[in-house]
Protein backbone atom coordinates (compact mmCIF):
# COMPACT_ATOMS: atom_id res chain seq x y z
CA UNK A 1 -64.50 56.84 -25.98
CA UNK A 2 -63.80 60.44 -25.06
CA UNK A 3 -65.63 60.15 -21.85
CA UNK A 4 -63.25 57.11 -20.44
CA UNK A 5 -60.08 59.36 -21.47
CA UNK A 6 -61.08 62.21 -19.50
CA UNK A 7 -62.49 59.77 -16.73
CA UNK A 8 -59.28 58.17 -16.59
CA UNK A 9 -56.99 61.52 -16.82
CA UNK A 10 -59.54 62.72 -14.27
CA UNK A 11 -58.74 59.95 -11.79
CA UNK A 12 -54.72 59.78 -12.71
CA UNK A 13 -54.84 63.79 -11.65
CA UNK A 14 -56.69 63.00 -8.59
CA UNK A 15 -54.78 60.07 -7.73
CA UNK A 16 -51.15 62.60 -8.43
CA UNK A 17 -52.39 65.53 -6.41
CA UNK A 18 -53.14 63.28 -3.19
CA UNK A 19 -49.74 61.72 -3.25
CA UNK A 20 -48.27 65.10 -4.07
CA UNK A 21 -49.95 67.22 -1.40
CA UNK A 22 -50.08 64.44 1.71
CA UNK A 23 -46.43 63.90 3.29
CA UNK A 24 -46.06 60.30 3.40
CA UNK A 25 -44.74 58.14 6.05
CA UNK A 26 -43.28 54.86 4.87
CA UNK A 27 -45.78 52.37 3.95
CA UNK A 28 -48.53 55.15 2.60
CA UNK A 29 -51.64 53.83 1.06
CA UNK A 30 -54.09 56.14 -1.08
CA UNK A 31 -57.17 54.05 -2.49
CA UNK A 32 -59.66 56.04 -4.94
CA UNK A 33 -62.32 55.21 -7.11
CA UNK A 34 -63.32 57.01 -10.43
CA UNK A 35 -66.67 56.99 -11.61
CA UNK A 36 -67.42 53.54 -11.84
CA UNK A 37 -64.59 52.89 -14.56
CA UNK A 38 -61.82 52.19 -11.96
CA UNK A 39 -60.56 51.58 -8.52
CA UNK A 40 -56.79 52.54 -7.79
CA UNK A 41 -54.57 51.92 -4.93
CA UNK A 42 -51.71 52.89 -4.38
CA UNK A 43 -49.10 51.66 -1.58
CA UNK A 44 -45.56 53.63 -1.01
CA UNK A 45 -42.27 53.57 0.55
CA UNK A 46 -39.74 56.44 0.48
CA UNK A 47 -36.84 54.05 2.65
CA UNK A 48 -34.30 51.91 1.51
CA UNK A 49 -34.56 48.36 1.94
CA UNK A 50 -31.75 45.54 1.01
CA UNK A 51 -31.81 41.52 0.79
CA UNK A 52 -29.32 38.94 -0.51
CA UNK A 53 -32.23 36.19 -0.49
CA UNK A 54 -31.78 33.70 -3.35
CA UNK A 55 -35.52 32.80 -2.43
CA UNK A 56 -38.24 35.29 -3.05
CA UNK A 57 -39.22 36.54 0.03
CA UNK A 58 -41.98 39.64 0.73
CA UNK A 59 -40.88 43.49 0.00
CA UNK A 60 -41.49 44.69 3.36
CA UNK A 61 -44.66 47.07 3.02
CA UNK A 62 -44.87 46.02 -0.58
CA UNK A 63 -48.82 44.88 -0.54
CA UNK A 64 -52.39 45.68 -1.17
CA UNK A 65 -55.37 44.41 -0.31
CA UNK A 66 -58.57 44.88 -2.98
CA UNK A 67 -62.06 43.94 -3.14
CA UNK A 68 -63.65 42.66 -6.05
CA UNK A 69 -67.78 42.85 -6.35
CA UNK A 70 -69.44 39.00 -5.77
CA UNK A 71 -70.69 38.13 -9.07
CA UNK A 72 -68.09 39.99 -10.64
CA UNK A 73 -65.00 39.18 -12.65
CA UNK A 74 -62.34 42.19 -12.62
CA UNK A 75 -59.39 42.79 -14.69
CA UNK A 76 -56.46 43.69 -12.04
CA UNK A 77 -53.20 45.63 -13.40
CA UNK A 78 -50.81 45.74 -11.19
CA UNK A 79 -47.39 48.44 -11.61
CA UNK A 80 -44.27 48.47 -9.53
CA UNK A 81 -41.51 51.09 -9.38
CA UNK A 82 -38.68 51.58 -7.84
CA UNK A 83 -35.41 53.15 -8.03
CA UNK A 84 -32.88 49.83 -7.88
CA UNK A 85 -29.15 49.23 -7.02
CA UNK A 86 -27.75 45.42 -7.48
CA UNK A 87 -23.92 45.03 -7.04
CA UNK A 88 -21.73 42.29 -4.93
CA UNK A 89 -18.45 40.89 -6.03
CA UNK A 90 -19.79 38.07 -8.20
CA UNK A 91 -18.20 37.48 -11.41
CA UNK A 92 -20.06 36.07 -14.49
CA UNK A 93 -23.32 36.64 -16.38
CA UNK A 94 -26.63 35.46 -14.79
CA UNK A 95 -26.40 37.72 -11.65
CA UNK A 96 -29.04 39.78 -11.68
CA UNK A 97 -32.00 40.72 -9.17
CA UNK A 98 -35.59 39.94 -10.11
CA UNK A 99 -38.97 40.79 -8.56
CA UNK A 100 -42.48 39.17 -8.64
CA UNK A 101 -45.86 40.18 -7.83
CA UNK A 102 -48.43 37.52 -6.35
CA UNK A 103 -52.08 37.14 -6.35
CA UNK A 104 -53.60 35.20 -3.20
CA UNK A 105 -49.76 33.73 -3.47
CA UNK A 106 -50.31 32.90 -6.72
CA UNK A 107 -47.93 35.03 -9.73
CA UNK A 108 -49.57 36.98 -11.55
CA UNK A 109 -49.34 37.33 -15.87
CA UNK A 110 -46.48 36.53 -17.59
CA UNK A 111 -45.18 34.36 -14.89
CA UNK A 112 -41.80 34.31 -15.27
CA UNK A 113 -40.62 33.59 -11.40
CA UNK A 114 -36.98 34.66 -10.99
CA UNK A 115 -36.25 34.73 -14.82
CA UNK A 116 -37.34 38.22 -14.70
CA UNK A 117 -34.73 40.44 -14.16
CA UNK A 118 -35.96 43.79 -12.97
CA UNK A 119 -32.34 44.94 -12.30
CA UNK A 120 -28.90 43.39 -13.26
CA UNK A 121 -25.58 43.82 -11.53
CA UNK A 122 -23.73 46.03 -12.75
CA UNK A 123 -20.03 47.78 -12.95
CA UNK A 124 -18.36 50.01 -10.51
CA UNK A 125 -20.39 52.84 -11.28
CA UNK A 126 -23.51 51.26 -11.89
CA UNK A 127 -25.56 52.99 -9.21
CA UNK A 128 -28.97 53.96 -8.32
CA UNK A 129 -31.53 53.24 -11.73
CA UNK A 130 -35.15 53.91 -11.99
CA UNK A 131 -36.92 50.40 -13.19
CA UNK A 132 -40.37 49.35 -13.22
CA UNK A 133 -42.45 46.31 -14.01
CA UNK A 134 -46.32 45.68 -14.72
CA UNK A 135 -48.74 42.49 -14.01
CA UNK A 136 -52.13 41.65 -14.68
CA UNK A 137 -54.72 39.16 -14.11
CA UNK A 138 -58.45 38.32 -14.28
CA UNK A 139 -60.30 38.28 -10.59
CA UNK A 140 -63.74 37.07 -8.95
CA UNK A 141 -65.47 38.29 -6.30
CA UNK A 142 -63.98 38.64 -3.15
CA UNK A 143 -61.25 39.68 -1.25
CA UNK A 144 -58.09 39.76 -2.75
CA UNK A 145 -54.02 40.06 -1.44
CA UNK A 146 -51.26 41.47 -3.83
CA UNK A 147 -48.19 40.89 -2.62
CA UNK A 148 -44.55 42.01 -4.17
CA UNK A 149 -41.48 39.66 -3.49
CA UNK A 150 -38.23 39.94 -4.47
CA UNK A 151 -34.82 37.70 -4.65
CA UNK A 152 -31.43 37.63 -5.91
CA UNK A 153 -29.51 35.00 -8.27
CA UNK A 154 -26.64 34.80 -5.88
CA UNK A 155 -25.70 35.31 -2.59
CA UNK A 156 -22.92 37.41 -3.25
CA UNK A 157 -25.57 40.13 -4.57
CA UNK A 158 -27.33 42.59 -3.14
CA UNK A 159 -30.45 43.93 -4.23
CA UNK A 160 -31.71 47.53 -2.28
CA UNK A 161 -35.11 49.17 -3.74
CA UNK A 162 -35.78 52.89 -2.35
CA UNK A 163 -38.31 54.88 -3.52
CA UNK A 164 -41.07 52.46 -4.64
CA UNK A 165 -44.90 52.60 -5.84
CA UNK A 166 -47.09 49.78 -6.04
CA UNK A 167 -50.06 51.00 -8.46
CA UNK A 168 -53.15 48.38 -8.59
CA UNK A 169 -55.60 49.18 -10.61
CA UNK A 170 -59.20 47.34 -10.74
CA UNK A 171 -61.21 47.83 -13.82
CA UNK A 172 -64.74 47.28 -13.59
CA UNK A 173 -65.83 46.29 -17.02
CA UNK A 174 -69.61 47.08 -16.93
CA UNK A 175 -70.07 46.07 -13.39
């Protein structure tokens, strides 16, 4: 048991020192494997984006694409972060900005489509929040797409998402 902690703090080190020490551009990808117990990739964006979509539409940048072994069957966790701000001048509860992460278009687990609100609008001074969310989901073999996508309750909202990290982390379990 000690062995997989100090794998996995070994990796999480490794995987913090290459995104500390490269200067990204938007859109930077870092993908590292850890002996044999994990596979991480990591996709970021240091730009502010905005939509007023009431239909989920893709996070510009916001995707990954991983490789499971054939034969195999991989458990795939998938973390997004961002630092949020959703305003607009409509009144009444239920406005809120929500985010999803797909699978081969598919959601991943819990699946709660746009009943997951990953930011809410907020008063006058309601600014700039860090929020996060995490997915998971059982994989075969193959070749895999993760895609964020992200929508608003109402069209008098605006969601904008700076500062994000999409984590997606493939455990091997034996294989």
């Amino acid at each position: 048991m000690k062995t997989h902690a100090v794998r996995a703090l070994t990796l999480a080190i490794a995987v913090a020192a290459a995104i500390a020490v490269t200067a990204f551009p938007t859109f930077a990808a870092v993908t590292m494997r850890g002996n044999g117990v994990a596979k991480i990739t990591v996709v970021t964006e240091t730009n502010a984006q905005s939509t007023s979509s009431t239909s989920f539409i893709n996070l510009p940048g916001a995707a990954a694409s991983i490789t499971v072994p054939s034969l195999a069957t991989q458990l795939v966790n998938v973390r997004f972060s961002a630092e949020s701000y959703c305003f607009g001048s409509s009144a009444g509860v239920g406005n809120w900005c929500s985010v999803r992460i797909l699978v081969d278009g598919v959601e991943m687990l819990p699946n709660s489509g746009g009943d997951f609100a990953f930011d809410a609008r907020g008063v006058a001074d309601d600014y700039w929040e860090g929020h996060a969310m995490e997915r998971t989901i059982l994989l075969r073999g193959g070749t895999h797409s993760i895609t964020v996508q992200w929508a608003v309750t109402s069209s008098a909202v605006t969601f904008r998402l700076d500062d994000w990290t999409l984590a997606v982390t493939q455990y091997n379990g034996g294989h």
